[in-house]
C-alpha atoms as a PDB file:
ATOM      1  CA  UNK A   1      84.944 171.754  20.706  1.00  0.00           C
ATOM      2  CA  UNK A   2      88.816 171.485  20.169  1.00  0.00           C
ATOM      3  CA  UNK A   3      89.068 174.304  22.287  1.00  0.00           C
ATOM      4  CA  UNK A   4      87.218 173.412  25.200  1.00  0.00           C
ATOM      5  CA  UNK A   5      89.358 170.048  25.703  1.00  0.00           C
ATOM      6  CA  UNK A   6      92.392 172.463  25.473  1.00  0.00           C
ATOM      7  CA  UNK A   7      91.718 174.258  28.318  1.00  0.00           C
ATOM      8  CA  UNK A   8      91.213 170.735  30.367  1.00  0.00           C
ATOM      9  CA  UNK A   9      95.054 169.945  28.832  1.00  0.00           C
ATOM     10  CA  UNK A  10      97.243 171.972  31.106  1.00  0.00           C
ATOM     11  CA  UNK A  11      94.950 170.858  34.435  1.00  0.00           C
ATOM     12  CA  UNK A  12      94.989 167.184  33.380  1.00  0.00           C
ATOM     13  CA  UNK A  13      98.913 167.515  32.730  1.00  0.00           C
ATOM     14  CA  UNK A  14      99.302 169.085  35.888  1.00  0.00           C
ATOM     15  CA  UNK A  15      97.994 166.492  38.228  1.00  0.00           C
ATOM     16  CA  UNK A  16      99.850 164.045  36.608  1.00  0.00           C
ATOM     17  CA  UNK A  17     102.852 166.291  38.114  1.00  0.00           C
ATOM     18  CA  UNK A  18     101.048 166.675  41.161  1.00  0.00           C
ATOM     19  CA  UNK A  19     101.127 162.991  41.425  1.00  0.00           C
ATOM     20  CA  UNK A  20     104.754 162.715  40.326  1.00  0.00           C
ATOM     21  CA  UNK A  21     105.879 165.222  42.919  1.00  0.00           C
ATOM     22  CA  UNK A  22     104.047 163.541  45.933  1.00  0.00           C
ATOM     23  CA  UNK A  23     105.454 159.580  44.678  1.00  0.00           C
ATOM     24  CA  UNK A  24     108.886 161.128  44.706  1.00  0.00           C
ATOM     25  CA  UNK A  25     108.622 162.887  47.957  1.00  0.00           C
ATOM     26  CA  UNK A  26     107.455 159.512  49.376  1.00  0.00           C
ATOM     27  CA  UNK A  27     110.502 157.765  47.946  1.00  0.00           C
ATOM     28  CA  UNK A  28     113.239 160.534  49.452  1.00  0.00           C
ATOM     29  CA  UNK A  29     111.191 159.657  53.256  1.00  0.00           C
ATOM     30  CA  UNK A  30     111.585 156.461  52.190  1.00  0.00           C
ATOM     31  CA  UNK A  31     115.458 156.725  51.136  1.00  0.00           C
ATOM     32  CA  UNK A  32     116.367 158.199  53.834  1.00  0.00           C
ATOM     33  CA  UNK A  33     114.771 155.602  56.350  1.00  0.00           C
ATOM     34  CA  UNK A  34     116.203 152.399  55.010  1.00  0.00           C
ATOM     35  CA  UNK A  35     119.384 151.597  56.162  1.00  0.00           C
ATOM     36  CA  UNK A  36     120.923 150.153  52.742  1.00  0.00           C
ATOM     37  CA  UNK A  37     119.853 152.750  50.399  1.00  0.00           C
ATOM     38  CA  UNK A  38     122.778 154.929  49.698  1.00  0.00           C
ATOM     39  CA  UNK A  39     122.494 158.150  50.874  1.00  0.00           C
ATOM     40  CA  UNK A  40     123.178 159.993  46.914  1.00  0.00           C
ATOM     41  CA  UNK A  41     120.090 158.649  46.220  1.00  0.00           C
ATOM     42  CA  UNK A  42     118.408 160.820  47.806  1.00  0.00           C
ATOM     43  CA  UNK A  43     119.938 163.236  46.923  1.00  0.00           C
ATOM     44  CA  UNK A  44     119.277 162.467  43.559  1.00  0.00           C
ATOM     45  CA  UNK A  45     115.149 162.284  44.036  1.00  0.00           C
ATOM     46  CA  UNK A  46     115.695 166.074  45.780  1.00  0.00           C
ATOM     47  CA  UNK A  47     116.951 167.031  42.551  1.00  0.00           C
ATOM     48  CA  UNK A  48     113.798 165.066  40.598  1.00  0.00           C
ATOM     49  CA  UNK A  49     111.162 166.467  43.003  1.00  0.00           C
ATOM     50  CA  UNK A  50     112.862 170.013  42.139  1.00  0.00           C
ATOM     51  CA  UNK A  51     112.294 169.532  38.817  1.00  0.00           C
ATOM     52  CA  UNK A  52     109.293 168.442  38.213  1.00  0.00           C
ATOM     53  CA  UNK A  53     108.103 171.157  40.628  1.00  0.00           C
ATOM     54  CA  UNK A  54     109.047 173.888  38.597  1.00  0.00           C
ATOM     55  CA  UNK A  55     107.436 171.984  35.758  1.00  0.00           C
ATOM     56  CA  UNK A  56     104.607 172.112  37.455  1.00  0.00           C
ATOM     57  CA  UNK A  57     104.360 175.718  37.715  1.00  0.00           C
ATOM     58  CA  UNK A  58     105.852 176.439  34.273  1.00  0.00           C
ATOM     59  CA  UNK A  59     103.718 174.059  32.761  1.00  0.00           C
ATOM     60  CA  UNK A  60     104.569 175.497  28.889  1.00  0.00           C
ATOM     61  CA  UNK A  61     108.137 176.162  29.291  1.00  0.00           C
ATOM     62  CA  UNK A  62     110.523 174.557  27.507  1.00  0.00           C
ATOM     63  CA  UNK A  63     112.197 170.971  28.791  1.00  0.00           C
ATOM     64  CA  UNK A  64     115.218 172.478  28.549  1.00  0.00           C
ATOM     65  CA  UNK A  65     114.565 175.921  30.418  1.00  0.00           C
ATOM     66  CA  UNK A  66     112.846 173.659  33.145  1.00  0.00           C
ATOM     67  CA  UNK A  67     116.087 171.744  33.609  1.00  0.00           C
ATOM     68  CA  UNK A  68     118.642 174.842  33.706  1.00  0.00           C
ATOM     69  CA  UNK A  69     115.882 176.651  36.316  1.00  0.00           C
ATOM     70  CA  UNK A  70     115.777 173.302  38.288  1.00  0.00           C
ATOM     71  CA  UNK A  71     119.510 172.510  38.449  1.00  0.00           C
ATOM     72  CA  UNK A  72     120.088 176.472  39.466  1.00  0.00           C
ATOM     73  CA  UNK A  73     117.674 175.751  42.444  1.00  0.00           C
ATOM     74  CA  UNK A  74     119.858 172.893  43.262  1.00  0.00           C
ATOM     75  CA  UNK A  75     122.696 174.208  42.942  1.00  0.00           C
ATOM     76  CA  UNK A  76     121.949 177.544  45.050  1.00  0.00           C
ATOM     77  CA  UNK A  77     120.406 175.405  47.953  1.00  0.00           C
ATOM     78  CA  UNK A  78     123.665 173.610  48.111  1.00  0.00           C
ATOM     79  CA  UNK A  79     125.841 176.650  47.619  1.00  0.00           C
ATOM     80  CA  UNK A  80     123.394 178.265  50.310  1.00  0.00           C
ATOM     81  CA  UNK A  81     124.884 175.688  52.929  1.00  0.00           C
ATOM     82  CA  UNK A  82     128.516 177.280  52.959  1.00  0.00           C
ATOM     83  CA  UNK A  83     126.567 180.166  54.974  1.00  0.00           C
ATOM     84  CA  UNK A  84     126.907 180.324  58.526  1.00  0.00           C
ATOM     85  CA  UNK A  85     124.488 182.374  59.991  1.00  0.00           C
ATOM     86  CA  UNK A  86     122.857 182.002  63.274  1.00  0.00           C
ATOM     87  CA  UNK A  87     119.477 182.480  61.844  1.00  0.00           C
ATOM     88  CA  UNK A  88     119.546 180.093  59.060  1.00  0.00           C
ATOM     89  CA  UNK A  89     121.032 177.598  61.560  1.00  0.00           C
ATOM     90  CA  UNK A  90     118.052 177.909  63.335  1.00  0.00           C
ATOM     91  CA  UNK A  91     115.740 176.893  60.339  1.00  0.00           C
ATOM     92  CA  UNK A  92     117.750 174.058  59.327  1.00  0.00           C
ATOM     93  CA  UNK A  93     117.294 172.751  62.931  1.00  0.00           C
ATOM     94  CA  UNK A  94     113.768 172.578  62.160  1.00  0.00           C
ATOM     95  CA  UNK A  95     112.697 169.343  60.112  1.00  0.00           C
ATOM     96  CA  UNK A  96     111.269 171.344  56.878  1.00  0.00           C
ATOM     97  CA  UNK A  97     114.654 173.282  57.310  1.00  0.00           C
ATOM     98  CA  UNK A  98     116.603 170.230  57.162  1.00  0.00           C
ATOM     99  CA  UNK A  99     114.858 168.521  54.305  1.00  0.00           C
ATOM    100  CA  UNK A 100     114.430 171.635  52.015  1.00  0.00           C
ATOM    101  CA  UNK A 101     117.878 173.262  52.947  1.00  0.00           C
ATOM    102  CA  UNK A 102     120.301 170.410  54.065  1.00  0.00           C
ATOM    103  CA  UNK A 103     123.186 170.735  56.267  1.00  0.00           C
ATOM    104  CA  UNK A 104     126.321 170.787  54.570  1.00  0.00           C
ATOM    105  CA  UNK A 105     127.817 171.025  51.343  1.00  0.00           C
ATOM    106  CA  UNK A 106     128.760 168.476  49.360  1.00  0.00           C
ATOM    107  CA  UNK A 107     130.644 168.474  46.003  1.00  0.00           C
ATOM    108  CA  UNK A 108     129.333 164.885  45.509  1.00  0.00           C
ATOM    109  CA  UNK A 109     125.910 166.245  46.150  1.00  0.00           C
ATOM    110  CA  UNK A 110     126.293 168.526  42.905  1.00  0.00           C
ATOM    111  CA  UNK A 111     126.585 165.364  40.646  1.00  0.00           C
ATOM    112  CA  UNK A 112     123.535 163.684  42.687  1.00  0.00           C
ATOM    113  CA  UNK A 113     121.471 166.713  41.938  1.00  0.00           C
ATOM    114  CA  UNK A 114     123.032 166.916  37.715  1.00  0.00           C
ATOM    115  CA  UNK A 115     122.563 163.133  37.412  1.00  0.00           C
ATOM    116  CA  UNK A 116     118.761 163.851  39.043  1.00  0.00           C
ATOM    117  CA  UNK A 117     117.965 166.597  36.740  1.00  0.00           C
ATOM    118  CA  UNK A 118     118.902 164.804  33.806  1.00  0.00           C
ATOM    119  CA  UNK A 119     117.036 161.467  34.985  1.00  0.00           C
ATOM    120  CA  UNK A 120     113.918 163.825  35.147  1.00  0.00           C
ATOM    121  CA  UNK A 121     114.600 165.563  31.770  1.00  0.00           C
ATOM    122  CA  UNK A 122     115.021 162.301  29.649  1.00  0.00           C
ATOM    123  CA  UNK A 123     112.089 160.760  31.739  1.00  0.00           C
ATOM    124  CA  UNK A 124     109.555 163.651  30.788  1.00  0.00           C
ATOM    125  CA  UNK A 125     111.237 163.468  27.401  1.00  0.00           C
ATOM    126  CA  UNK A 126     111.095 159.925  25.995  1.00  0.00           C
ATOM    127  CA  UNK A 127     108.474 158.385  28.988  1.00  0.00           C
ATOM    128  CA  UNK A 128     105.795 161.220  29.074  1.00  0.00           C
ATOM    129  CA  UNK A 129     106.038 161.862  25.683  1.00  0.00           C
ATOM    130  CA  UNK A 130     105.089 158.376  25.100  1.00  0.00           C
ATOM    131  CA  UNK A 131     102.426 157.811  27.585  1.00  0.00           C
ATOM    132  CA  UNK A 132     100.495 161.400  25.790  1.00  0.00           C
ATOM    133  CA  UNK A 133     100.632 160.012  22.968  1.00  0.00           C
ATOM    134  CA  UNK A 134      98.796 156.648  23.288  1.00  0.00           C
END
């Protein structure tokens, strides 16, 4: 019997990402609509979606492997922007080009995206934990 509700585990934990992923996507719209919300934050739910993305699809992997994969993603999109191609121009003048690959790069943006990672990490790690275990 044990074994049958462990192979529901890994499904049930994974739409609770699911639903994680879609709130936070809803917030960066949202963040990036209102006027008085800085613009690092942002930023900073980019780097949250990221991670709990690849959580999603590495549901057993380590925390910590999850947040060095996630804050290499970051880190590479924003590195990514120095490139001045024609062709990539052309796909971040599209709006899923824009949102997934940004514009410019921003040295502040690579403390939006570390503070975001780590907000995630300590979030899956002490809130999570805590609502599993009830």
């Amino acid at each position: 019997m044990k074994a049958f509700f462990y192979f529901f585990t890994p499904m049930k934990t994974r739409i609770r990402y699911f639903f994680i992923i879609c709130f936070v996507i809803i917030l960066g719209l949202l963040s990036r609509k209102i006027d008085f919300i800085p613009l690092f934050v942002g930023d900073i739910l980019y780097a949250v979606m990221i991670y709990f993305i690849v959580r999603f699809l590495l549901i057993e992997s380590p925390s910590k492997n999850i947040a060095i994969l996630s804050i290499s993603i970051c880190y590479t999109i924003e590195f990514l922007q120095l490139y001045q191609a024609e062709w990539i121009f052309e796909i971040r003048n599209t709006t899923f080009g824009h949102l997934v690959l940004g514009q410019g790069f921003l040295w502040s943006d690579l403390l939006a995206y570390t503070l975001g990672i780590l907000i995630s990490y300590f979030f899956e790690k002490i809130v999570l934990a805590y609502i599993t275990n009830l």
